[in-house]
C-alpha atoms as a PDB file:
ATOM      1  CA  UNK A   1      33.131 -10.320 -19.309  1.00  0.00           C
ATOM      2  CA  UNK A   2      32.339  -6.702 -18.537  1.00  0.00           C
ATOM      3  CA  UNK A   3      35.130  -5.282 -16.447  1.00  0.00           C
ATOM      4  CA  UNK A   4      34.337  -3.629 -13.257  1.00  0.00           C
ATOM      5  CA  UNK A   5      34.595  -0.004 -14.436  1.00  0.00           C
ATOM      6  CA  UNK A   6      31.778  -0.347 -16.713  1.00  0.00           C
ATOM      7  CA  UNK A   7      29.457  -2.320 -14.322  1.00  0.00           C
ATOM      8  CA  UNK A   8      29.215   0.345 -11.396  1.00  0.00           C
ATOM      9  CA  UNK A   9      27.946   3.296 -13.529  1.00  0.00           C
ATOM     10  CA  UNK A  10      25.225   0.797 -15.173  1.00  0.00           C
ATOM     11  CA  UNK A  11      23.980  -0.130 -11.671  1.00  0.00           C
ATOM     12  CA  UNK A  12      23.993   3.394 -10.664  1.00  0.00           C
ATOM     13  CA  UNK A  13      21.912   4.765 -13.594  1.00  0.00           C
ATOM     14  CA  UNK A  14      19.767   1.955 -13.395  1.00  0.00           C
ATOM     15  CA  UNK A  15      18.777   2.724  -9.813  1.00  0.00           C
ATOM     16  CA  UNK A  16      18.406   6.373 -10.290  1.00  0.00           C
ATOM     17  CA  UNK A  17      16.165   5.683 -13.622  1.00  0.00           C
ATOM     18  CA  UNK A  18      14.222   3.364 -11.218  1.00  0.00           C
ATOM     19  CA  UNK A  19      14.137   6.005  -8.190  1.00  0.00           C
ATOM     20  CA  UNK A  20      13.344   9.342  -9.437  1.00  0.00           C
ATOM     21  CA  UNK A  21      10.348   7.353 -12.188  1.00  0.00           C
ATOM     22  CA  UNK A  22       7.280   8.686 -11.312  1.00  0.00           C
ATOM     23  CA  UNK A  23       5.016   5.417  -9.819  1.00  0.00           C
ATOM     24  CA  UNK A  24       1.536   4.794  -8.856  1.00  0.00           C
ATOM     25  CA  UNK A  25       1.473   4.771  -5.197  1.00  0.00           C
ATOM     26  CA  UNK A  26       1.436   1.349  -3.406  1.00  0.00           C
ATOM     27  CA  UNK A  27       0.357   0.870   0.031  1.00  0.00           C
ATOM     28  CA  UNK A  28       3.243  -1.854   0.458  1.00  0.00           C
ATOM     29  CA  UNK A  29       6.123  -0.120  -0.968  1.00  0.00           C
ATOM     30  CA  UNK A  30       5.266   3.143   0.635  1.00  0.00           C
ATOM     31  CA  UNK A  31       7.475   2.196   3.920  1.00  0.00           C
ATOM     32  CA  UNK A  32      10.143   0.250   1.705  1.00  0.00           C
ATOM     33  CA  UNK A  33      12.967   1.662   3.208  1.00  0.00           C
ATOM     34  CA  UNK A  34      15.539   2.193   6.590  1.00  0.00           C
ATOM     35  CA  UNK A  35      13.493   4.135   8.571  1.00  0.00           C
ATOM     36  CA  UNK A  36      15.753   7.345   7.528  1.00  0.00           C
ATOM     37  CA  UNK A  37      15.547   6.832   3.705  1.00  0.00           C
ATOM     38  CA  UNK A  38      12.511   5.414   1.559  1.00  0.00           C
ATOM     39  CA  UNK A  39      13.197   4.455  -1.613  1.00  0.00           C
ATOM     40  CA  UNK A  40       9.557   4.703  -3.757  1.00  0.00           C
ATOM     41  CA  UNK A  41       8.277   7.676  -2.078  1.00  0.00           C
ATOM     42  CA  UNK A  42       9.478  10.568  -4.041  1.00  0.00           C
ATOM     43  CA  UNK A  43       8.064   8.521  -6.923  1.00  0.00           C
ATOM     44  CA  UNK A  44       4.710   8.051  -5.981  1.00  0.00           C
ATOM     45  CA  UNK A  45       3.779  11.260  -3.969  1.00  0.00           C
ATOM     46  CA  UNK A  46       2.677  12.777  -7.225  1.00  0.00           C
ATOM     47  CA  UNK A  47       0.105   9.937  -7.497  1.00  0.00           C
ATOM     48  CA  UNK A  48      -0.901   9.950  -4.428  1.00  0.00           C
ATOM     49  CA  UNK A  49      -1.827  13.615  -4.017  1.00  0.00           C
ATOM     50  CA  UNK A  50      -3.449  13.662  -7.559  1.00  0.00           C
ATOM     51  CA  UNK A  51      -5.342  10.863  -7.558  1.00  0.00           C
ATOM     52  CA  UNK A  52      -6.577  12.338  -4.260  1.00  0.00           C
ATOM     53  CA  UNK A  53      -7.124   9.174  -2.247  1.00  0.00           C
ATOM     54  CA  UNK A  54      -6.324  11.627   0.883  1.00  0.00           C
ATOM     55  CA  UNK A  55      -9.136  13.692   0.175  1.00  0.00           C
ATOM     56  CA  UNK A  56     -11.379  13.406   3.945  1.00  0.00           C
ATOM     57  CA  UNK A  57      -9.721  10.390   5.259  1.00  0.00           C
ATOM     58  CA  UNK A  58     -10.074  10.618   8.855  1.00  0.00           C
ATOM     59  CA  UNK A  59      -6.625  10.187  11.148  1.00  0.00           C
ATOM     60  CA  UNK A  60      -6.792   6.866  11.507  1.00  0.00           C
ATOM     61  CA  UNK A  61      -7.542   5.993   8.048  1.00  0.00           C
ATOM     62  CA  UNK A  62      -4.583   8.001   6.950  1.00  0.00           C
ATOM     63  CA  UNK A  63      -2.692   5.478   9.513  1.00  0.00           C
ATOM     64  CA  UNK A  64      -3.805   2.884   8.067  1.00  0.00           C
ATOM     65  CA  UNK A  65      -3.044   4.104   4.417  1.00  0.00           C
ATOM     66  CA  UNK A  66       0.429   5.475   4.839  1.00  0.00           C
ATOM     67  CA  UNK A  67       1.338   3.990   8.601  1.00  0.00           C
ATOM     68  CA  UNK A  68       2.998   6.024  11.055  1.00  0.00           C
ATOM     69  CA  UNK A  69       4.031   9.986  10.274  1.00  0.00           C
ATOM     70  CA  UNK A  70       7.291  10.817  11.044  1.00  0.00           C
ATOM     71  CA  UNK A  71       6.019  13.802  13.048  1.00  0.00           C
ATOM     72  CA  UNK A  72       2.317  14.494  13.904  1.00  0.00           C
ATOM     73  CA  UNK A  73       0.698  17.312  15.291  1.00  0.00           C
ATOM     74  CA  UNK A  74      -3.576  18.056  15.696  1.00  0.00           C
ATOM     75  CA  UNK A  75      -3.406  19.914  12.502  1.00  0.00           C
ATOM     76  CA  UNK A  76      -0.720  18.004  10.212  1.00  0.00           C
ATOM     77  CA  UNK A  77       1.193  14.171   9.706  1.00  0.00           C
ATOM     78  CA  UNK A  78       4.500  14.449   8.350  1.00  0.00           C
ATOM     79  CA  UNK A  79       5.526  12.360   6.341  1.00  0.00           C
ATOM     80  CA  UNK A  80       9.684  12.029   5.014  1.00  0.00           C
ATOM     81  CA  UNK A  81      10.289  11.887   1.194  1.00  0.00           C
ATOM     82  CA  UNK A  82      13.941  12.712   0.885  1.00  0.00           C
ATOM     83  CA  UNK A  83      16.774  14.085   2.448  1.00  0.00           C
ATOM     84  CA  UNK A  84      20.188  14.990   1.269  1.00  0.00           C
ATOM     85  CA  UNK A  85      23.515  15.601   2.664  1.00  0.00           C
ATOM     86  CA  UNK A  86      26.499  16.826   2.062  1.00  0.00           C
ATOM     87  CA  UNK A  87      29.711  16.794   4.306  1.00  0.00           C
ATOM     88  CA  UNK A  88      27.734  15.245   7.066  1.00  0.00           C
ATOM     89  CA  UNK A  89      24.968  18.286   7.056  1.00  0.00           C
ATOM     90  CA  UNK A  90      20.925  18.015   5.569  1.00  0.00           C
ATOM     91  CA  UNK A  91      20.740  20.308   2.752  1.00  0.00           C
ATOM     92  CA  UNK A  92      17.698  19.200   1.151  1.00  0.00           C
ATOM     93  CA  UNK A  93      14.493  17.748   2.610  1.00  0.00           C
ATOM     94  CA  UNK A  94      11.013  16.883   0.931  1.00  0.00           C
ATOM     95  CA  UNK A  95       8.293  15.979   2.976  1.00  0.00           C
ATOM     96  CA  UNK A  96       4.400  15.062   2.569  1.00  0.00           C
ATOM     97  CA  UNK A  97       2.325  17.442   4.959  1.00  0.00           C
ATOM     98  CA  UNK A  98      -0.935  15.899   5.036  1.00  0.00           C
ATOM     99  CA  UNK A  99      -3.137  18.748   6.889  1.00  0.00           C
ATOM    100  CA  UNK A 100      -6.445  17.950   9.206  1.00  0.00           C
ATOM    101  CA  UNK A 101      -8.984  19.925  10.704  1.00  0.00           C
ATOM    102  CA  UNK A 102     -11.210  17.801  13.142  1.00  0.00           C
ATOM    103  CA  UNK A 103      -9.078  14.681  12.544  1.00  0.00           C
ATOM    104  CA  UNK A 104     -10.270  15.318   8.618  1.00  0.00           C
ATOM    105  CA  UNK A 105      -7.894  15.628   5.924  1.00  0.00           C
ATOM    106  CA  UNK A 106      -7.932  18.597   4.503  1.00  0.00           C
ATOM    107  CA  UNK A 107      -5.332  18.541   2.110  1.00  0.00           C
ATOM    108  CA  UNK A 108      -1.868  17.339   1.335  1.00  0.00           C
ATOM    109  CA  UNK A 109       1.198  18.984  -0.163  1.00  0.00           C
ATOM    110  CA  UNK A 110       4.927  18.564  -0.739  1.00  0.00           C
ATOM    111  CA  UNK A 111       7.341  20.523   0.924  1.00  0.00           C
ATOM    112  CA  UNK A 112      10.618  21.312   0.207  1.00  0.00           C
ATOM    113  CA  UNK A 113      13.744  22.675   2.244  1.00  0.00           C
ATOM    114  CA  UNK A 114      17.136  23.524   1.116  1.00  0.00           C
ATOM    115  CA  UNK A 115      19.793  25.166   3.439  1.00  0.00           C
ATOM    116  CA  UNK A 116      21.264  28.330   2.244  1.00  0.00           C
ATOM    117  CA  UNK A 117      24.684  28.069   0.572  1.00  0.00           C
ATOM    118  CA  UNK A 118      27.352  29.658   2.240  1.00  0.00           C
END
């Protein structure tokens, strides 16, 4: 029987082998998650962006693609990769920006955010 000790660190590798693997993006996994945290993602953003399936969707096609932005604007959808804290503060986000012009995606890119280190 494997003893506890050994059991923890094999479930954590396996899940961050599993996480941070690059995927092909699926429509149904996409929102897999707890509204704050989604767990494929940072996985299949890289697939999703060169494979280019964004390329002059209109808005609502884009809705119906990826659902809901976190944060939308005339020109951009927002959409939340991953976040990090430590000691209760963000200090890393990544983030889709899907840009429109005319309700016309126009591109897409990743951004990332890390607070400065005091």
């Amino acid at each position: 029987m494997l003893s506890k000790t050994l059991i923890f660190p094999c479930l954590l590798a396996v899940c961050l082998t599993a996480c941070s693997r690059k995927q092909k993006f699926d429509r149904d996994k996409w929102d897999d998650g707890d509204g704050l945290t989604f767990a494929y993602r940072p996985g299949m953003v890289n697939d999703l962006i060169e494979s280019k399936q964004l390329n002059n969707l209109k808005y609502q096609q884009v809705i119906h693609l990826l659902h809901r932005p976190q944060l939308s604007t005339k020109d951009s959808m927002v959409y939340d990769l991953d976040r990090e804290y430590s000691k209760g503060k963000l200090i890393y986000t990544q983030t889709l920006v899907v840009f429109l012009k005319d309700s016309v995606v126009t591109k897409a890119e990743v951004h990332e955010t890390h607070a400065n280190k005091k």
